[in-house]
Protein backbone atom coordinates (compact mmCIF):
# COMPACT_ATOMS: atom_id res chain seq x y z
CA UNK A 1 0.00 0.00 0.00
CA UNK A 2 1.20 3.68 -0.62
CA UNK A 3 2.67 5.19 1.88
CA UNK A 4 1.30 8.98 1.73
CA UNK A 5 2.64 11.85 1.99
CA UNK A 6 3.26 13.42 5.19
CA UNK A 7 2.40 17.43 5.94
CA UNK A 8 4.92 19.58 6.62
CA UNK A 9 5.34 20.80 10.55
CA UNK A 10 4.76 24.18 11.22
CA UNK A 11 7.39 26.99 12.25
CA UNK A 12 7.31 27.46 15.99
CA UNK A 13 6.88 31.09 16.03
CA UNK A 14 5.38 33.19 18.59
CA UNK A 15 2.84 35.97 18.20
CA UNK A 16 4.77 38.67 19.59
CA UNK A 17 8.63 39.14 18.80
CA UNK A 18 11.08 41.73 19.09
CA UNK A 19 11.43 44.14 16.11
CA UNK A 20 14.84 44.83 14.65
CA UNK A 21 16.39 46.59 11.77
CA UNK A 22 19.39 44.74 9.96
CA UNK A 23 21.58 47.11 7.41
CA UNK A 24 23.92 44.28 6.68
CA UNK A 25 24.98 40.87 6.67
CA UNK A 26 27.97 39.57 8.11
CA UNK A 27 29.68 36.04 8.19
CA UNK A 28 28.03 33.09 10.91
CA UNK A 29 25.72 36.85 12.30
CA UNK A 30 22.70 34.95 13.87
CA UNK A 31 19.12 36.59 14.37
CA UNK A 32 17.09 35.17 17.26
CA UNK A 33 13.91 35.66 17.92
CA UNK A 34 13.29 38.52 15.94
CA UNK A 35 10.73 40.38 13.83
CA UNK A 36 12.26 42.30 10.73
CA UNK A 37 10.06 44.13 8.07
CA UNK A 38 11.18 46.10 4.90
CA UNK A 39 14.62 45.04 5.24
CA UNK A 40 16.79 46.07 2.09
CA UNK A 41 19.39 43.10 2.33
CA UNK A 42 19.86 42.58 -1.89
CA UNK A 43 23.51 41.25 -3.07
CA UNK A 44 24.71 40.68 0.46
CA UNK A 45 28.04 37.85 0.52
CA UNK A 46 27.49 36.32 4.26
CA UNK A 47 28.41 32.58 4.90
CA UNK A 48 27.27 30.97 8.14
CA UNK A 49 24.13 33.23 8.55
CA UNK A 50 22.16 31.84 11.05
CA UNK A 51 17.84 32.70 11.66
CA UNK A 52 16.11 31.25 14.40
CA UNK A 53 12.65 31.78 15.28
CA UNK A 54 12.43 35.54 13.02
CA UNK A 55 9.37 36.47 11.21
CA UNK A 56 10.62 38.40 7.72
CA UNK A 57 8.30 40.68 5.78
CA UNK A 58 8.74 42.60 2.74
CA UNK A 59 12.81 41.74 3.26
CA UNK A 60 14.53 41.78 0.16
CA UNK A 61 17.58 39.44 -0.11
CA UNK A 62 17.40 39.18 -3.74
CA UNK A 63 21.20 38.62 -5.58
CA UNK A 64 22.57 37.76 -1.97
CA UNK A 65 24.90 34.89 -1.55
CA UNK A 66 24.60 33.08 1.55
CA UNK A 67 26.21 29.82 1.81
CA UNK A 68 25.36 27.77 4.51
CA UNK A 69 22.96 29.81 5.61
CA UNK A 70 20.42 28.24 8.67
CA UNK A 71 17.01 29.22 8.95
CA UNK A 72 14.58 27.15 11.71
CA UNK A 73 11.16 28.16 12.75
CA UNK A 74 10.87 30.94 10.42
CA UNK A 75 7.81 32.86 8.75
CA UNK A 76 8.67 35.03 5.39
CA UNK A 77 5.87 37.37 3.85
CA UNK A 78 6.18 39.46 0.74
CA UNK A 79 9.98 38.93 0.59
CA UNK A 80 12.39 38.50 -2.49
CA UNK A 81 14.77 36.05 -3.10
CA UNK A 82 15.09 36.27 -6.37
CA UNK A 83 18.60 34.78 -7.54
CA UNK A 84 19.68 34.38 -3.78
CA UNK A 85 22.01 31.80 -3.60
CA UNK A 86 22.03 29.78 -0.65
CA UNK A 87 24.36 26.15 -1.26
CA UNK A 88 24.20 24.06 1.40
CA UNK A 89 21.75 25.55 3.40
CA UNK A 90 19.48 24.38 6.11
CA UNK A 91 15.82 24.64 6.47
CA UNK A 92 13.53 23.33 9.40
CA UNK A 93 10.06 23.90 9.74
CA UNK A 94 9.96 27.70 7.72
CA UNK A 95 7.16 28.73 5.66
CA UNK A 96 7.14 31.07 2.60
CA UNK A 97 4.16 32.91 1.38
CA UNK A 98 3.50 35.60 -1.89
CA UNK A 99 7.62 35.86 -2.40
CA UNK A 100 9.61 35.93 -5.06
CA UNK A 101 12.33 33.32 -5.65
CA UNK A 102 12.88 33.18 -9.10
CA UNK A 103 16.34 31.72 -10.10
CA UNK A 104 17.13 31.19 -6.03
CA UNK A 105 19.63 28.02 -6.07
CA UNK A 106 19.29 26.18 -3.57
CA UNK A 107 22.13 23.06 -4.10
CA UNK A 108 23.30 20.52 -1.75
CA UNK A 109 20.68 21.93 0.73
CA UNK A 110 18.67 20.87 3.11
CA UNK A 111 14.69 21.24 3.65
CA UNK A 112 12.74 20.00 6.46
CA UNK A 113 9.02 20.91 7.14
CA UNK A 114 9.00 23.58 4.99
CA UNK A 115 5.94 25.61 3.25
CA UNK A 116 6.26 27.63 -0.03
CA UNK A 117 2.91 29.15 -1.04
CA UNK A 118 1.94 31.62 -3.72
CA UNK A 119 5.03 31.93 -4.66
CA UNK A 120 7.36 32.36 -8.22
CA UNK A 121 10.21 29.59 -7.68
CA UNK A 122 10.56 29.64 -11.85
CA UNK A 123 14.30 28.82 -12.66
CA UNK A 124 15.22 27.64 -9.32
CA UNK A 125 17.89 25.15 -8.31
CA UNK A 126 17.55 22.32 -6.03
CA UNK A 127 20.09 20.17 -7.83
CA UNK A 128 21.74 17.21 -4.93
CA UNK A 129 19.35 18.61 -2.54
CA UNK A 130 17.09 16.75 0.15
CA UNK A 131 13.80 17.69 0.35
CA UNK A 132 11.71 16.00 3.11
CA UNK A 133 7.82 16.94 3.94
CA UNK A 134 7.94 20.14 1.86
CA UNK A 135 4.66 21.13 0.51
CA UNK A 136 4.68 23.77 -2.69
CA UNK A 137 0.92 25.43 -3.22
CA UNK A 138 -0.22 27.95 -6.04
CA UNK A 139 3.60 27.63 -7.06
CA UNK A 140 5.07 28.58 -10.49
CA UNK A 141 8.09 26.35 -10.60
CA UNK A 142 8.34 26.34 -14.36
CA UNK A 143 12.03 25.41 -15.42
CA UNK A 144 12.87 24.72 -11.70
CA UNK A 145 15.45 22.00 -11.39
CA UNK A 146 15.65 18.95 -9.38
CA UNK A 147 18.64 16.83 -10.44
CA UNK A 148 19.48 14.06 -8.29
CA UNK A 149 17.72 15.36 -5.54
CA UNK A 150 15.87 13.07 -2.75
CA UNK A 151 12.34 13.62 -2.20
CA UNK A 152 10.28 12.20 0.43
CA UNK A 153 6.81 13.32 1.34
CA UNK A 154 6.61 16.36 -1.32
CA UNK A 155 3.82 17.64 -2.84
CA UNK A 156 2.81 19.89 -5.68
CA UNK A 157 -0.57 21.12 -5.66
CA UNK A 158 -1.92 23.68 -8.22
CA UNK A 159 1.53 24.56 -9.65
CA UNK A 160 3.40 24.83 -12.79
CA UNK A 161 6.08 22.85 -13.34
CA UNK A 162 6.04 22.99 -17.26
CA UNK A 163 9.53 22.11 -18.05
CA UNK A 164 11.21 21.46 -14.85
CA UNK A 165 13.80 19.29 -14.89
CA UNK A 166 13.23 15.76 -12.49
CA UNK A 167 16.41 13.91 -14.03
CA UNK A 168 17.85 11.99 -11.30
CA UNK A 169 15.53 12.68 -8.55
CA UNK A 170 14.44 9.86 -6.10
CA UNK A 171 10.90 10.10 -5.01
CA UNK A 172 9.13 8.88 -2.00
CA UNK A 173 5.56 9.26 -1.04
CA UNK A 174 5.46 12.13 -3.35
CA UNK A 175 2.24 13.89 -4.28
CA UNK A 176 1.31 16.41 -7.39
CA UNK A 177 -2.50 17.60 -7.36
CA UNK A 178 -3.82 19.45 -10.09
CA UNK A 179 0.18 20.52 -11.11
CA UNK A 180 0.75 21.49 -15.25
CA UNK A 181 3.69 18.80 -15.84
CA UNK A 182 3.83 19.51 -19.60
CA UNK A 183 7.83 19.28 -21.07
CA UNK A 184 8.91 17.62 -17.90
CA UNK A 185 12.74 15.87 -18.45
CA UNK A 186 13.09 13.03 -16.38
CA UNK A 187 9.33 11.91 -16.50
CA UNK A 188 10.70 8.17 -15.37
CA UNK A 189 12.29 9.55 -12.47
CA UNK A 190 8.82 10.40 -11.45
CA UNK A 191 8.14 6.70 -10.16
CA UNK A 192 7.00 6.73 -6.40
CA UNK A 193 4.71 9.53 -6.44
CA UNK A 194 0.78 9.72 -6.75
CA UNK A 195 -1.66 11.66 -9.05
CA UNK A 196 -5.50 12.39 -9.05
CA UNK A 197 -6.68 10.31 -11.95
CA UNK A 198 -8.31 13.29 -13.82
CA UNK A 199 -4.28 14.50 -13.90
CA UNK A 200 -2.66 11.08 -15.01
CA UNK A 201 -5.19 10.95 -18.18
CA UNK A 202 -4.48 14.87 -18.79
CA UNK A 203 -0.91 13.78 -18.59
CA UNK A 204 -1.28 10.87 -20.97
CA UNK A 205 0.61 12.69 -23.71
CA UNK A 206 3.79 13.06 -21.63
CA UNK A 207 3.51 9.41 -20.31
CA UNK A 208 3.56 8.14 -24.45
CA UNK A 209 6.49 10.60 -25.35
CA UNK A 210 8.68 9.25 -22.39
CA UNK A 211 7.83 5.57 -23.32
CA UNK A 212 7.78 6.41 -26.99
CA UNK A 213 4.61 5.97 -28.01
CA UNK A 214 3.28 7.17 -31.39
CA UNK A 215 0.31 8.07 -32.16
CA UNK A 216 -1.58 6.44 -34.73
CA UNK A 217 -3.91 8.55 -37.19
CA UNK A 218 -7.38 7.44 -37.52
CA UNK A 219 -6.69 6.58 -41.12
CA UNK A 220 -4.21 4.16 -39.99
């Protein structure tokens, strides 16, 4: 029997935090406990950046290069990541909601319990990276990569994916509901997850082209 998928855990944030300003970025700074809005943080070089229990809004880290950068317990609103790039990184239980990550590469990282909603991830990276109970809603993802990355309880619901790239990936207890999968590479690395029927026989043109089926006329 399928195993399925298992939710993502929520960030343990409290209602009322601190507020801070941040100007900068600095190698291993770490932000505790913290509530930062409207922070203008774009092509920052910081490695070792370390947020714990923070609620960002309207932050822009776009360009910023933040290698090994930790983030646990986290809520981001509004933000932009946009071509942020973040190699081996290190999410637990951090949800993201109406932001911009376009282009954001995210290799050799880590995600754990983590929420993306509403959100353009179009042309992002998660090439070698494990992804476990991370749940992307309303998502476009289109040309988002996931070579030879492990997934285990991920789901896609209501997103475009239309040409990302799956080559490599190993999926477990995977999910994709109502998700545009049209020009998908690696369409047999796609074994292990589940689909609504209505999807799989939408679909049923990208399951003949990866098994190289032709279609016959009606003349024929």
């Amino acid at each position: 029997m399928r195993r399925p998928a298992r939710p993502p855990s929520a960030p343990l944030v409290p209602v009322e935090l601190d507020t801070a300003d941040i100007a900068a970025l600095a190698h291993d700074d770490t932000y505790a406990e913290l509530s930062v809005a409207g922070a203008l943080l774009a092509d920052q070089h910081a490695n070792g950046v370390t947020f714990e229990t923070v609620k960002l809004t309207d932050c822009d880290l776009s360009g910023s290069r933040l290698e090994r950068l930790s983030i646990t317990d986290a809520e981001l609103s509004g933000c932009n990541l946009a071509n942020l790039h973040g190699e081996r990184a290190a999410a637990t239980r951090v949800s993201v909601a109406n932001s911009r990550l376009t282009g954001i590469a995210l290799r050799e990282t880590t995600l754990r319990d983590v929420t993306i909603s509403g959100c353009r991830v179009d042309l992002a990276s998660f090439a070698h990276s494990r992804l476990t109970r991370v749940t992307f809603e309303d998502c476009v993802l289109a040309q988002a990569d996931f070579l030879d990355a492990p997934l285990e309880s991920v789901c896609f619901t209501r997103c475009d994916l239309a040409r990302a790239d799956f080559r490599g990936a190993q999926l477990r207890s995977c999910e994709f509901r109502g998700s545009d999968l049209s020009g998908v590479q690696g369409v047999e690395n796609l074994r292990g997850a589940a689909m609504e029927w209505p999807d799989i026989v939408e679909m049923a043109g990208v399951w003949a082209t990866a098994l190289g089926i032709e279609v016959l006329d009606d003349d024929e």
